[in-house]
N, C-alpha and C. Protein backbone atom coordinates (compact mmCIF):
# COMPACT_ATOMS: atom_id res chain seq x y z
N UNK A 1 0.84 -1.20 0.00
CA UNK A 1 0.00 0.00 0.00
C UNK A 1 0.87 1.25 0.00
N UNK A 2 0.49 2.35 -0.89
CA UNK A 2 1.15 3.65 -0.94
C UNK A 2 0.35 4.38 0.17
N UNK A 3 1.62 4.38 1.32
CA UNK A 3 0.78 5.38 2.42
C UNK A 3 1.26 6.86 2.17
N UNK A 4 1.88 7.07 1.80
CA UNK A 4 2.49 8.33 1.45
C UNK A 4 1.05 9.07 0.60
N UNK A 5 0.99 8.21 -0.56
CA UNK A 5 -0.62 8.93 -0.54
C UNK A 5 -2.05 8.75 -0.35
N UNK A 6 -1.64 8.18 0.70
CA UNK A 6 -2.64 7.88 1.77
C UNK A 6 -2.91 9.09 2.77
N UNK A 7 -1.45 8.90 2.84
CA UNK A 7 -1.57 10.47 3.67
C UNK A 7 -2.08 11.66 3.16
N UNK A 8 -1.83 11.56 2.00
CA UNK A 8 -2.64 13.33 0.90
C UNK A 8 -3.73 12.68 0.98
N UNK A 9 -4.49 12.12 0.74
CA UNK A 9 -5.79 11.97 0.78
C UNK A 9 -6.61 11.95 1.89
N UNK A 10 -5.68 11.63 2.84
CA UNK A 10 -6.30 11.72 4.31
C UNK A 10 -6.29 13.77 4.44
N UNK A 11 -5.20 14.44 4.24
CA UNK A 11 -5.52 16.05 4.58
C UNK A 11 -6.12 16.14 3.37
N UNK A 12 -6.50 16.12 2.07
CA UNK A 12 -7.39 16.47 1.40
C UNK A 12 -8.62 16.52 1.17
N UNK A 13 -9.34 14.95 1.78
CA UNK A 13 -10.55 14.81 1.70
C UNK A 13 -10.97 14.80 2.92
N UNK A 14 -10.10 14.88 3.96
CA UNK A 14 -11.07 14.48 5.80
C UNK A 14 -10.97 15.61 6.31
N UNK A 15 -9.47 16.24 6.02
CA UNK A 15 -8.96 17.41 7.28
C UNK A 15 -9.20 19.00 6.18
N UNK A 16 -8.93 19.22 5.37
CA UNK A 16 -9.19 20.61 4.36
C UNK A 16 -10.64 21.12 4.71
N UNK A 17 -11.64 19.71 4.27
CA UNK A 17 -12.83 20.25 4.10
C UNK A 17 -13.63 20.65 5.21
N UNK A 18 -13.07 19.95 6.02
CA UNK A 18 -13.37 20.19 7.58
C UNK A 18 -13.06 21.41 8.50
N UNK A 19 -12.22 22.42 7.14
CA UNK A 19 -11.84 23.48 8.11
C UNK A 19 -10.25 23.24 8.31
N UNK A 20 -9.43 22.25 8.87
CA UNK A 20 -8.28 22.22 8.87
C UNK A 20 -7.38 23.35 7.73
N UNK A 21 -7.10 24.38 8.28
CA UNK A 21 -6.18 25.42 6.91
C UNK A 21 -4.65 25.43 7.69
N UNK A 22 -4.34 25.23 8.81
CA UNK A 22 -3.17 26.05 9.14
C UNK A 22 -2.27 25.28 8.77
N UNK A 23 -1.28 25.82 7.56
CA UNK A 23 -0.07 24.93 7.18
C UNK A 23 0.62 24.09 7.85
N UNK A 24 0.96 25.02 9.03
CA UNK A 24 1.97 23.85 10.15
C UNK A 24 1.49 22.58 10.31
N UNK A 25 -0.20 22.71 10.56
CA UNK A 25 -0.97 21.36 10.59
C UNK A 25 -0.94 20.30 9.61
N UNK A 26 -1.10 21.14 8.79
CA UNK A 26 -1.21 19.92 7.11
C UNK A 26 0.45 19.26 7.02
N UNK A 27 1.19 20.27 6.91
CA UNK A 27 2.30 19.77 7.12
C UNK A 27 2.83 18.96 7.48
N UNK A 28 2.56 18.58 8.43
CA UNK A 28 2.79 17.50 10.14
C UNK A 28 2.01 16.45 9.38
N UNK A 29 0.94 16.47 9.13
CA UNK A 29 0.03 15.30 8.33
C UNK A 29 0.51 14.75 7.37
N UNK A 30 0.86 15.09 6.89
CA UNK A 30 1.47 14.84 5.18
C UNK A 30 3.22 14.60 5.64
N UNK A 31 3.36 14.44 7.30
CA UNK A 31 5.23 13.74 7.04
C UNK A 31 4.89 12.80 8.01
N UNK A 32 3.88 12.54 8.98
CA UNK A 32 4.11 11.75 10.12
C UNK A 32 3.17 10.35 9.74
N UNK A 33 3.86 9.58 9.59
CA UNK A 33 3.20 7.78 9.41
C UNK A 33 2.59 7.31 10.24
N UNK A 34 1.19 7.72 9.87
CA UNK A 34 0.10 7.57 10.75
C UNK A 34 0.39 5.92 11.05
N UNK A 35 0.60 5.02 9.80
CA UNK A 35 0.39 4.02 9.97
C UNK A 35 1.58 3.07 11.33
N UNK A 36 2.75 3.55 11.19
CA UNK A 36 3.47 2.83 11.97
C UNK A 36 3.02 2.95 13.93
N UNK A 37 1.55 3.73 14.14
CA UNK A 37 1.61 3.97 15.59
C UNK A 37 0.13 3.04 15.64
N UNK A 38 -0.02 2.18 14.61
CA UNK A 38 -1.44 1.50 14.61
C UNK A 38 -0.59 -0.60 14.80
N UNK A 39 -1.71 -1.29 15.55
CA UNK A 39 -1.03 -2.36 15.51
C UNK A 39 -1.39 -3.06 13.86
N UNK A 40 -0.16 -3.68 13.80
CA UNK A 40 -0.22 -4.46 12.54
C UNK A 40 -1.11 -4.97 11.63
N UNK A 41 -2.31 -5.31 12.44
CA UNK A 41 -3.47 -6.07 11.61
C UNK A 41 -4.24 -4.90 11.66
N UNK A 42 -3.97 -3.68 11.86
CA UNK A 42 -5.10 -2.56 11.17
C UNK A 42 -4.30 -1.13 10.36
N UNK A 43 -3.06 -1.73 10.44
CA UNK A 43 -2.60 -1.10 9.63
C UNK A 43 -3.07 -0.35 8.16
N UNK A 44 -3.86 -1.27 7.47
CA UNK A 44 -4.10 -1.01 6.37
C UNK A 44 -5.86 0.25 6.38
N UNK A 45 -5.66 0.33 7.36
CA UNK A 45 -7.06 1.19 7.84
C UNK A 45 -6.76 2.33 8.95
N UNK A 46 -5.32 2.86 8.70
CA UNK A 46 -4.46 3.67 9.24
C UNK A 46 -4.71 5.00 8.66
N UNK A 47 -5.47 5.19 7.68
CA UNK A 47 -6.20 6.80 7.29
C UNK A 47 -7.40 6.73 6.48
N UNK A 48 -8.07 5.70 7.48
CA UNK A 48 -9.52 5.97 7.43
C UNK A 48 -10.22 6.84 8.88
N UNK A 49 -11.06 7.64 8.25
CA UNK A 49 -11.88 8.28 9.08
C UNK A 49 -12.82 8.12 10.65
N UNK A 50 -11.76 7.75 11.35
CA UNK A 50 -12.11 6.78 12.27
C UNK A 50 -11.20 6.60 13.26
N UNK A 51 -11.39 6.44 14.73
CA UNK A 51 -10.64 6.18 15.94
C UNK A 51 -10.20 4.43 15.79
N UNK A 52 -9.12 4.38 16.21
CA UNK A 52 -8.64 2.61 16.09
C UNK A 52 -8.03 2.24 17.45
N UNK A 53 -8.24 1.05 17.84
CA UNK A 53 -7.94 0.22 19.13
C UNK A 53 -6.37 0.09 19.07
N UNK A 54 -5.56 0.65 20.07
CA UNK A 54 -4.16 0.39 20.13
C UNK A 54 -3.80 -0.41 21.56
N UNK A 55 -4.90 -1.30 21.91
CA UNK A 55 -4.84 -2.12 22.86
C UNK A 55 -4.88 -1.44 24.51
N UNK A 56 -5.04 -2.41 25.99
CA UNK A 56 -4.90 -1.95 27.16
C UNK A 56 -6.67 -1.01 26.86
N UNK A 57 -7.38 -0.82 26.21
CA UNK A 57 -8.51 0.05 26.51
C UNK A 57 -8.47 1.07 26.02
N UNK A 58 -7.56 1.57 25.10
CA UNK A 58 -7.71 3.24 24.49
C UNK A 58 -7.18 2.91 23.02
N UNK A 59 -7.35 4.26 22.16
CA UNK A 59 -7.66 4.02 21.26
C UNK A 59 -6.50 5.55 20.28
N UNK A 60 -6.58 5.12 19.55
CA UNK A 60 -5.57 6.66 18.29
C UNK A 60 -6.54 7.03 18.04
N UNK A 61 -6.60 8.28 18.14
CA UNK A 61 -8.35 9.03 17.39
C UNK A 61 -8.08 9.09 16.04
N UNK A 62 -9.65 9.38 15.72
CA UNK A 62 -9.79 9.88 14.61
C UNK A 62 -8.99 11.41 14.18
N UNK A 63 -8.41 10.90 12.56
CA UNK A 63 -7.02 12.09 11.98
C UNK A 63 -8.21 13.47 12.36
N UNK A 64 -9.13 13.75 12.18
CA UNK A 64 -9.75 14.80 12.09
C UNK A 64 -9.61 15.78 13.13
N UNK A 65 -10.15 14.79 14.38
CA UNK A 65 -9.88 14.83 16.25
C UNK A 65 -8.45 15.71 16.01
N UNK A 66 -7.33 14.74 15.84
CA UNK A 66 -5.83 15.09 16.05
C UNK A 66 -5.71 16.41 15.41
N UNK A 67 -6.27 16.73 14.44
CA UNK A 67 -5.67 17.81 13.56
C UNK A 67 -6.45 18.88 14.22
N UNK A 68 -8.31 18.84 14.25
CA UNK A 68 -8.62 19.94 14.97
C UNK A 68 -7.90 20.20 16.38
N UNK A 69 -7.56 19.61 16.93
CA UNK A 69 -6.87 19.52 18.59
C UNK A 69 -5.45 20.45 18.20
N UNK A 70 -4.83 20.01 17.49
CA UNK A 70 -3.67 20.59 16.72
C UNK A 70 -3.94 22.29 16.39
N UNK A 71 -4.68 22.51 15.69
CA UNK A 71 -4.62 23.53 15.54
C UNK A 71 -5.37 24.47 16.31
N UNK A 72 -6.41 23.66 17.09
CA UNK A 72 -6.74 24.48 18.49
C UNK A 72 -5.87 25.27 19.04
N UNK A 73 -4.50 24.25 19.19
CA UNK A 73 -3.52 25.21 20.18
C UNK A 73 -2.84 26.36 19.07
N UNK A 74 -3.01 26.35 18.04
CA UNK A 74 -2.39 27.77 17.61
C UNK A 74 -0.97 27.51 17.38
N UNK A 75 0.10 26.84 17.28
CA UNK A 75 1.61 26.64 17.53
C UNK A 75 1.67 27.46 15.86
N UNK A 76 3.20 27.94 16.43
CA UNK A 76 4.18 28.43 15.30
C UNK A 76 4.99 28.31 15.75
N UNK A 77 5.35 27.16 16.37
CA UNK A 77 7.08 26.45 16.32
C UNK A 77 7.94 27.30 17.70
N UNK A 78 8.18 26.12 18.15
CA UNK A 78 9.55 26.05 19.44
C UNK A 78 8.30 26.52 20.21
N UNK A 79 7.41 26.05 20.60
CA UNK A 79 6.52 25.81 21.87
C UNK A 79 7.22 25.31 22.48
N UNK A 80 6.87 24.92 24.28
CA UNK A 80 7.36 24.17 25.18
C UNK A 80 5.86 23.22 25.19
N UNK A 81 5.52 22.12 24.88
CA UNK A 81 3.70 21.53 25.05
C UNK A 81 3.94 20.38 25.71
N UNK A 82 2.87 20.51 27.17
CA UNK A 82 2.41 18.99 27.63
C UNK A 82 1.55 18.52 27.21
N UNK A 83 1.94 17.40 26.37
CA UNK A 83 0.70 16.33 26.54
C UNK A 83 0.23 15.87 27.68
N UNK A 84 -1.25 15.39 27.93
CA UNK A 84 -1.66 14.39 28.64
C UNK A 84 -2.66 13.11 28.05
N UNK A 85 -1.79 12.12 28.03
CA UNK A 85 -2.08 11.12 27.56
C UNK A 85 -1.39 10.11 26.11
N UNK A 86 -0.16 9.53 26.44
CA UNK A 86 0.52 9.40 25.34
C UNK A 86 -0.19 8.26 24.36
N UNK A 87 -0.72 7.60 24.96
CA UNK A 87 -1.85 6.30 24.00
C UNK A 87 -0.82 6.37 22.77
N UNK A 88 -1.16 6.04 21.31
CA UNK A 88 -0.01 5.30 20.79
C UNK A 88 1.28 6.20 20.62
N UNK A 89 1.37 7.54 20.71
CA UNK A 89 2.49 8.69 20.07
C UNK A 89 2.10 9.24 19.37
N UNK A 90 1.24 8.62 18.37
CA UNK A 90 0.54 9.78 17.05
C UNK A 90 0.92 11.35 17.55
N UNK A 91 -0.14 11.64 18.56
CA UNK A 91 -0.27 12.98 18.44
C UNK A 91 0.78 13.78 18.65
N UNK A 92 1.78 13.06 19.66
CA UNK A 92 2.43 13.47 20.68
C UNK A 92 3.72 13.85 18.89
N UNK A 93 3.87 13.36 18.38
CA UNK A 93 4.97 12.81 16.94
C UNK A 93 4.29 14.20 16.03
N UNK A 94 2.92 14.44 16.16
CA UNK A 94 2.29 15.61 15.48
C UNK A 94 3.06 16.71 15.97
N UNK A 95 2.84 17.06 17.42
CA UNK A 95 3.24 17.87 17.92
C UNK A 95 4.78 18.33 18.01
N UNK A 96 5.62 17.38 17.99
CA UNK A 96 6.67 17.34 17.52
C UNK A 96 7.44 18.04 16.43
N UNK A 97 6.51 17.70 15.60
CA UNK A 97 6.93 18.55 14.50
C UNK A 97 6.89 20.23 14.05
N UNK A 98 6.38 20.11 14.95
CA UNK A 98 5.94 21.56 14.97
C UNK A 98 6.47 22.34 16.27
N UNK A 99 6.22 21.88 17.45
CA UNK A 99 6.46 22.57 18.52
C UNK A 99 8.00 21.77 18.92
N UNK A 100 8.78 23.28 20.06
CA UNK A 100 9.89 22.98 20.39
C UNK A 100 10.75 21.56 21.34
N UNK A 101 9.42 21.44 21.77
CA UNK A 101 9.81 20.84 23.07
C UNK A 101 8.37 19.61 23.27
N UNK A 102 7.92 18.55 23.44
CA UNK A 102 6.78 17.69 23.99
C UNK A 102 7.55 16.91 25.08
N UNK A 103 6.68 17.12 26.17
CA UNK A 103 6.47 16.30 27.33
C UNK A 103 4.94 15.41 27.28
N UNK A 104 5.41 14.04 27.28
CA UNK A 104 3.97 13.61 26.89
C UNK A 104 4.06 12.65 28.86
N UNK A 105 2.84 12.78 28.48
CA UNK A 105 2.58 11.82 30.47
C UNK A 105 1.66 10.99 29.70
N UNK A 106 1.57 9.47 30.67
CA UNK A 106 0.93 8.44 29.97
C UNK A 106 1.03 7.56 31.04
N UNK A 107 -0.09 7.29 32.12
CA UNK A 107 -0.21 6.37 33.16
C UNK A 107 0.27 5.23 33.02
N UNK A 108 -0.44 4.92 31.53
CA UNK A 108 -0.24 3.11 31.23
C UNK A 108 1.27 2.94 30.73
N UNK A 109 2.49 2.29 31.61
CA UNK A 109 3.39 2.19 31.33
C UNK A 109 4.09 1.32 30.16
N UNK A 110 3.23 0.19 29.88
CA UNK A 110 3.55 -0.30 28.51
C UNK A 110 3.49 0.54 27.43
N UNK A 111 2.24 1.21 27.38
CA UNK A 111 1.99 2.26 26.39
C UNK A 111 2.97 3.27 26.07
N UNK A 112 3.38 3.66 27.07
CA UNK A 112 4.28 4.67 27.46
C UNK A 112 5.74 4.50 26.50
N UNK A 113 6.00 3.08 26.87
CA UNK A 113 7.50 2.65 26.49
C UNK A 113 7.46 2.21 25.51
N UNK A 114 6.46 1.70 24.59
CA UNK A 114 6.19 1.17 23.36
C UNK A 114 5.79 2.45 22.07
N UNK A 115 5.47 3.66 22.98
CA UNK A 115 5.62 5.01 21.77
C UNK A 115 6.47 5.53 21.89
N UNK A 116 7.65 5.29 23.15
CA UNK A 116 8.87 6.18 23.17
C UNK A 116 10.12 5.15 22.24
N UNK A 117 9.65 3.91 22.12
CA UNK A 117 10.23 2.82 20.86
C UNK A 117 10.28 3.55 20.11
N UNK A 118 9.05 3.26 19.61
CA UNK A 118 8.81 3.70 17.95
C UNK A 118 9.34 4.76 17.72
N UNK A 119 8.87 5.94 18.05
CA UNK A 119 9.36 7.26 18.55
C UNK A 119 10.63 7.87 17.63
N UNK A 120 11.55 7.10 19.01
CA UNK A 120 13.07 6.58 18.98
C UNK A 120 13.50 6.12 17.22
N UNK A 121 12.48 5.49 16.74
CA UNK A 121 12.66 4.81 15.69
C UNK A 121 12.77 6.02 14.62
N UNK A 122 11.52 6.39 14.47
CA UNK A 122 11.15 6.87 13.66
C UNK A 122 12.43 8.44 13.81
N UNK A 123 12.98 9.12 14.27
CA UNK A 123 13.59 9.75 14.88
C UNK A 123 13.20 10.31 15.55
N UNK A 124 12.75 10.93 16.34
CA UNK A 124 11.76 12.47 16.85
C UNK A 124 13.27 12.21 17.60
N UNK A 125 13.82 13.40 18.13
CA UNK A 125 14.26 13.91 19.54
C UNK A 125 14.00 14.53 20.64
N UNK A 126 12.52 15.40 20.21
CA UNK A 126 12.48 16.53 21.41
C UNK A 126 11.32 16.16 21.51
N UNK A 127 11.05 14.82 21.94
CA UNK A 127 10.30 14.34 22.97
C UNK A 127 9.80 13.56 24.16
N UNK A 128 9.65 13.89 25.55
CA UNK A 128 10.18 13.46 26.69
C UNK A 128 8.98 12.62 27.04
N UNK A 129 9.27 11.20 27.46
CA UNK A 129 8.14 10.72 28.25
C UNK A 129 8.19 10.15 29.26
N UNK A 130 6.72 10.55 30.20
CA UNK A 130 7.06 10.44 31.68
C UNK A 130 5.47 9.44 31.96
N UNK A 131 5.80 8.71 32.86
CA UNK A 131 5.02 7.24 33.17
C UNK A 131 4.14 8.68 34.47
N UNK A 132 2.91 9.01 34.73
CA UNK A 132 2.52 9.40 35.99
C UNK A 132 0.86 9.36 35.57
N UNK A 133 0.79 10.60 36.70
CA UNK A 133 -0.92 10.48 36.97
C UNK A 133 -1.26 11.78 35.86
N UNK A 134 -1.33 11.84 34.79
CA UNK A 134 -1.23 13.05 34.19
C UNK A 134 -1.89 14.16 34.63
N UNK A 135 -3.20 14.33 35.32
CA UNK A 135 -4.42 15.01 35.83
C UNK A 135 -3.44 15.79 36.30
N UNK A 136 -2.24 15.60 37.26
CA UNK A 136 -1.47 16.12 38.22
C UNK A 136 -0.45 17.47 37.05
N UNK A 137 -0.64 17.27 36.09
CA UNK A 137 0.31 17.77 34.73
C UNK A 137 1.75 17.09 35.10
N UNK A 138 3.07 18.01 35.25
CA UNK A 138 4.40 17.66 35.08
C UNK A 138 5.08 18.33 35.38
N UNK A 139 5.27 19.23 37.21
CA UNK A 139 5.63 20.55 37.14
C UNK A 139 7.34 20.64 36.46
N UNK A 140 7.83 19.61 36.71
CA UNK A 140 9.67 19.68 36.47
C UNK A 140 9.83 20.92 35.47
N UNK A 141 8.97 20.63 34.21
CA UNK A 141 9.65 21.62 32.43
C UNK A 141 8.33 22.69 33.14
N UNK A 142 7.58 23.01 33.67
CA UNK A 142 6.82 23.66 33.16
C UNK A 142 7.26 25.56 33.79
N UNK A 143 6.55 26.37 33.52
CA UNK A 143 5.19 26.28 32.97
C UNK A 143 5.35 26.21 31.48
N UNK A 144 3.92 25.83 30.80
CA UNK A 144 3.89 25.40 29.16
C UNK A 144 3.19 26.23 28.68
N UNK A 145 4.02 26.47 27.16
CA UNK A 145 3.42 27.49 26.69
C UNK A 145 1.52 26.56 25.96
N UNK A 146 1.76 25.63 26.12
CA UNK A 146 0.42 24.89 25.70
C UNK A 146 0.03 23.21 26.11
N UNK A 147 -1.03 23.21 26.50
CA UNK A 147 -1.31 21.82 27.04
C UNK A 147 -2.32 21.20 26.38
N UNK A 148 -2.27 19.82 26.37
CA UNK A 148 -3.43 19.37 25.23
C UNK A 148 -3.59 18.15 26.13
N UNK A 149 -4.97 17.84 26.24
CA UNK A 149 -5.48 16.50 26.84
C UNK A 149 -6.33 15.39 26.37
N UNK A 150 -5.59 14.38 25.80
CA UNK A 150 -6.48 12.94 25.02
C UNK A 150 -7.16 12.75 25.62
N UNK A 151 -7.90 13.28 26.32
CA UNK A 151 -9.02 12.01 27.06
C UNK A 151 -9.84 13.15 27.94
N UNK A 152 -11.35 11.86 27.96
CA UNK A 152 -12.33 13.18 28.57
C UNK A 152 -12.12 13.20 29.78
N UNK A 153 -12.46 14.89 30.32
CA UNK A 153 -12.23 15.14 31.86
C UNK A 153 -13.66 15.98 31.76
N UNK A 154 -13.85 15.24 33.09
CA UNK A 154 -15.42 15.89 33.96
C UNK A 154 -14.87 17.47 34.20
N UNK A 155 -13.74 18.26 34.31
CA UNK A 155 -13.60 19.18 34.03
C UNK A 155 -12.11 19.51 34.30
N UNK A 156 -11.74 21.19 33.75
CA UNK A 156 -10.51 21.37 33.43
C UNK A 156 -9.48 20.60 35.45
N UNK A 157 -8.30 20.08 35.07
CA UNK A 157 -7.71 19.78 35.89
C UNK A 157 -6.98 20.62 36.44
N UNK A 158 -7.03 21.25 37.76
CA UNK A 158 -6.84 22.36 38.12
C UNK A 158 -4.74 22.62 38.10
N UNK A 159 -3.96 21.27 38.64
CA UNK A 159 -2.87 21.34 38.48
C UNK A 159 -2.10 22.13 36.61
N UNK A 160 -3.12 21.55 35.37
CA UNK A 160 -2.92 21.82 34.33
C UNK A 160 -2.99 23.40 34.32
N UNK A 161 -4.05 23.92 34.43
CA UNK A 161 -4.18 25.30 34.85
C UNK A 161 -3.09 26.02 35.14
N UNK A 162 -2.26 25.54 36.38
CA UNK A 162 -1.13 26.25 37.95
C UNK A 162 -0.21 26.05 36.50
N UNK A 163 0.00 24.85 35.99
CA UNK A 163 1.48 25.26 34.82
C UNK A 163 1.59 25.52 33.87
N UNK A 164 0.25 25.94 33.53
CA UNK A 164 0.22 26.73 31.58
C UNK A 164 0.67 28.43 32.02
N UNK A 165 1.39 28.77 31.38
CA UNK A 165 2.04 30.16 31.01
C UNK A 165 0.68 30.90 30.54
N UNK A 166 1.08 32.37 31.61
CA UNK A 166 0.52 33.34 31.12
C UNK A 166 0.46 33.70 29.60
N UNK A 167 -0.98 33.78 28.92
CA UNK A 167 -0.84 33.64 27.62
C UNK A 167 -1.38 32.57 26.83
N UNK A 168 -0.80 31.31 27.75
CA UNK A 168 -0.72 29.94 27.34
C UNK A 168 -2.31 29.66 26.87
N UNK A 169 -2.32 28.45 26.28
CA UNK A 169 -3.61 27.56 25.45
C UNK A 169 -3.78 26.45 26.26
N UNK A 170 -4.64 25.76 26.66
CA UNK A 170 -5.02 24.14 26.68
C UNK A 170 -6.21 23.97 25.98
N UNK A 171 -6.16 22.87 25.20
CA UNK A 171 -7.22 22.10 24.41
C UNK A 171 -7.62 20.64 25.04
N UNK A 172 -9.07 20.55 25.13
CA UNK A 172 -9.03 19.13 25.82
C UNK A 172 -10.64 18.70 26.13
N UNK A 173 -11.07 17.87 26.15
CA UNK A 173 -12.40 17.44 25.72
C UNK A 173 -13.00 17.74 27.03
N UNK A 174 -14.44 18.10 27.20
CA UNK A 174 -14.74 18.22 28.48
C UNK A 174 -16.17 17.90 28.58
N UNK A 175 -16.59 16.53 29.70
CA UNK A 175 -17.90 16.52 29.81
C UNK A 175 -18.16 15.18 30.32
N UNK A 176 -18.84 14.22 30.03
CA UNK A 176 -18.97 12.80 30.97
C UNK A 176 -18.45 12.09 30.31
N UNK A 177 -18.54 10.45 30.44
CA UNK A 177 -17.52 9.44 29.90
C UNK A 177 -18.27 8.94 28.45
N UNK A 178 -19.75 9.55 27.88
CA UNK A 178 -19.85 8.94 26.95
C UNK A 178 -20.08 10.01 25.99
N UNK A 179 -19.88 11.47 26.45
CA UNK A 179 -19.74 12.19 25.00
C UNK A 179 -19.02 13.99 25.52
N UNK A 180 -18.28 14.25 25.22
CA UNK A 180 -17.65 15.83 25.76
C UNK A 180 -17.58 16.78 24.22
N UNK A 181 -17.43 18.04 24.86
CA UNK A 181 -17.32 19.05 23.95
C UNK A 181 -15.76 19.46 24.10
N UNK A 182 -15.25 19.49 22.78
CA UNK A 182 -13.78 20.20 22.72
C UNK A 182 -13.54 21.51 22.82
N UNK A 183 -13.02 21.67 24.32
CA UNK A 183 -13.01 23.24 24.78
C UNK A 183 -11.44 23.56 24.46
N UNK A 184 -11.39 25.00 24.30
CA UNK A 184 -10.28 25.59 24.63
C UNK A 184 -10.02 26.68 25.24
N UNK A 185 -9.24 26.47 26.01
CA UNK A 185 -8.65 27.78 27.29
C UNK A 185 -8.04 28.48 27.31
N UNK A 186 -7.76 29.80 27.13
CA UNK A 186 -6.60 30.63 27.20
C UNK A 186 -6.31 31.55 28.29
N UNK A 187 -5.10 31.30 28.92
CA UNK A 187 -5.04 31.92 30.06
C UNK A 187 -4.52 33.52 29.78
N UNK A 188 -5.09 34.06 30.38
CA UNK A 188 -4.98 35.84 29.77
C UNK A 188 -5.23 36.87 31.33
N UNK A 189 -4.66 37.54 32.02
CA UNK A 189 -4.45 38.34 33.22
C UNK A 189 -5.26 37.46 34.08
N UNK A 190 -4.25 36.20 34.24
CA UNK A 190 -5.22 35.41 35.39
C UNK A 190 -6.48 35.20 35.00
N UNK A 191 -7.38 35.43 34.07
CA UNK A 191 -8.51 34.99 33.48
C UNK A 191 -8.41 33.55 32.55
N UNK A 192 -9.73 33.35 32.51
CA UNK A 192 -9.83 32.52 31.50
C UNK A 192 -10.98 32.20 30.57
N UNK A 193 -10.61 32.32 29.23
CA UNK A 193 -11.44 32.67 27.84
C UNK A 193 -11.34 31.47 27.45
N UNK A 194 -12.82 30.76 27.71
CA UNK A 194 -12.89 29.10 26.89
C UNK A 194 -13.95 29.49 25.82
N UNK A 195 -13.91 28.66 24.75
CA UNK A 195 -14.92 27.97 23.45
C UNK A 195 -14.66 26.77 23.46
N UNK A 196 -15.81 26.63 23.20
CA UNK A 196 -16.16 24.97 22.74
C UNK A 196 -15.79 24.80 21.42
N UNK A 197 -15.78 24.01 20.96
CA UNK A 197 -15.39 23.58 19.04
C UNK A 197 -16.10 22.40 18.71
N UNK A 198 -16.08 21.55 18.85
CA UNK A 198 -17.23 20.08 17.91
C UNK A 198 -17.28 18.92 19.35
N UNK A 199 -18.11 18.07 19.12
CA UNK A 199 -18.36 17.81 20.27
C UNK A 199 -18.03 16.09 19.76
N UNK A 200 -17.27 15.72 20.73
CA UNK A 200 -16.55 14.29 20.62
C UNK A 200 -16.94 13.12 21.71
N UNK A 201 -15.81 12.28 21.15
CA UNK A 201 -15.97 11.22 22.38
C UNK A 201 -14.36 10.82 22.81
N UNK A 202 -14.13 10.54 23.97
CA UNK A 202 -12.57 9.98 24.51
C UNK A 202 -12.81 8.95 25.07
N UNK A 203 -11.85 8.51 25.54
CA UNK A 203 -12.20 7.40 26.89
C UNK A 203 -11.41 8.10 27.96
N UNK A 204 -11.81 8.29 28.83
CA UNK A 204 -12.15 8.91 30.52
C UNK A 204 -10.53 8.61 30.64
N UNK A 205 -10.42 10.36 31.25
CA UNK A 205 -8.72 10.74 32.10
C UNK A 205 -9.36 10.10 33.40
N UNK A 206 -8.22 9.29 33.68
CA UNK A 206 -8.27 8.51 35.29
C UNK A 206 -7.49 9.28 36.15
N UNK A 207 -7.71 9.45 37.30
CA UNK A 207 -6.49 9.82 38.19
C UNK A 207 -7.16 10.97 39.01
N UNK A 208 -5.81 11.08 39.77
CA UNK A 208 -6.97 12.09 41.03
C UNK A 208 -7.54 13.00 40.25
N UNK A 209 -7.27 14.06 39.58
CA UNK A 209 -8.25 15.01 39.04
C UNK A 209 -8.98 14.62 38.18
N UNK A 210 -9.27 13.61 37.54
CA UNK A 210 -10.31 13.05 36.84
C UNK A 210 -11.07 12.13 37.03
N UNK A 211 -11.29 11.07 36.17
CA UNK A 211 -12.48 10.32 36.22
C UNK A 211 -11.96 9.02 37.48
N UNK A 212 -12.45 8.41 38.56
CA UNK A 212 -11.73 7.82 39.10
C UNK A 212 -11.60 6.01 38.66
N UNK A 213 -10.63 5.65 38.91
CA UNK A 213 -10.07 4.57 38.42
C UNK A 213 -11.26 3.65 38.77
């Protein structure tokens, strides 16, 4: 299979029409192999329109998800960004490309070590991963100029908040375990200016500030 244009057809026909415009985004789409962060026997269904099972209970979203989430945060390169929630690397490998620095957190420790593999493989360098409770964020690198969260939270996690930079963005689904709206936050004189954007589904942030185990 030609994934290479697999990949143009995935930002042409799923992510363009949908609104997706910001170059940096398409960009990132059109270099990062969606397919190598999918397991083997669904490989071949690696840019179809659709969330896929990457085992342990969670899932690679749908390219659409990743890209609107992506350009939620606004990046033009050499960000400092926490992820929360590394599930296969996809996004975390998106972000990469674009922003300076990714700290991705990822409870499930197999998961964890099996996208910092590939990762490794594929080359990325400037991206750090840490096994914890993500809800808690990651104070060591922070504060971040942007935070992004895979998974739904009954609401914003207040630690995430304490280490986003004045200025700063978080994007991240918000609402119960079987359907949330994709909000985004911008922290501005100690205030905070949220919108909603399309309304999704995750599987539930665990951990003290979220959904409980």
């Amino acid at each position: 299979m030609d994934y290479t244009r697999q990949r143009e057809l995935m930002v042409e026909s799923q992510l363009i029409p949908r609104g997706i415009t910001d170059p940096l985004v398409l960009k990132a789409f059109n270099r990062v192999p969606r397919e190598k962060f999918i397991p083997e026997h669904l490989q071949a269904s690696a840019y179809e329109d659709c969330a896929l099972p990457i085992g342990q209970g969670q899932t690679i979203s749908q390219p659409y998800m990743v890209a609107i989430m992506t350009q939620e945060l606004n990046l033009r390169g050499g960000e400092t960004i926490l992820e929360i929630g590394t599930g296969s690397g996809y996004q975390a490998a998106i972000l990469a490309e674009i922003g300076g620095k990714v700290i991705t957190a990822e409870r499930i420790e197999s998961l964890s070590k099996n996208a910092e593999e590939l990762i490794k493989k594929i080359g990325y360098k400037n991206i750090e991963f840490i096994v914890t409770d993500g809800t808690g964020g990651y104070k060591e690198f922070s504060p971040y100029d942007r935070v992004i969260v895979t998974a739904a939270c009954p609401a914003i996690p207040p630690p995430l908040l304490a280490q986003l930079k004045e200025g700063g963005r978080i994007v991240l689904p918000i609402g119960g375990q079987h359907q949330q709206i994709l909000t985004t936050i911008t922290k501005k004189e100690d205030k905070l200016i949220s919108h909603g954007t399309v309304p999704c589904v995750f599987v539930p942030l665990v951990g003290k500030f979220g959904f409980p185990v």
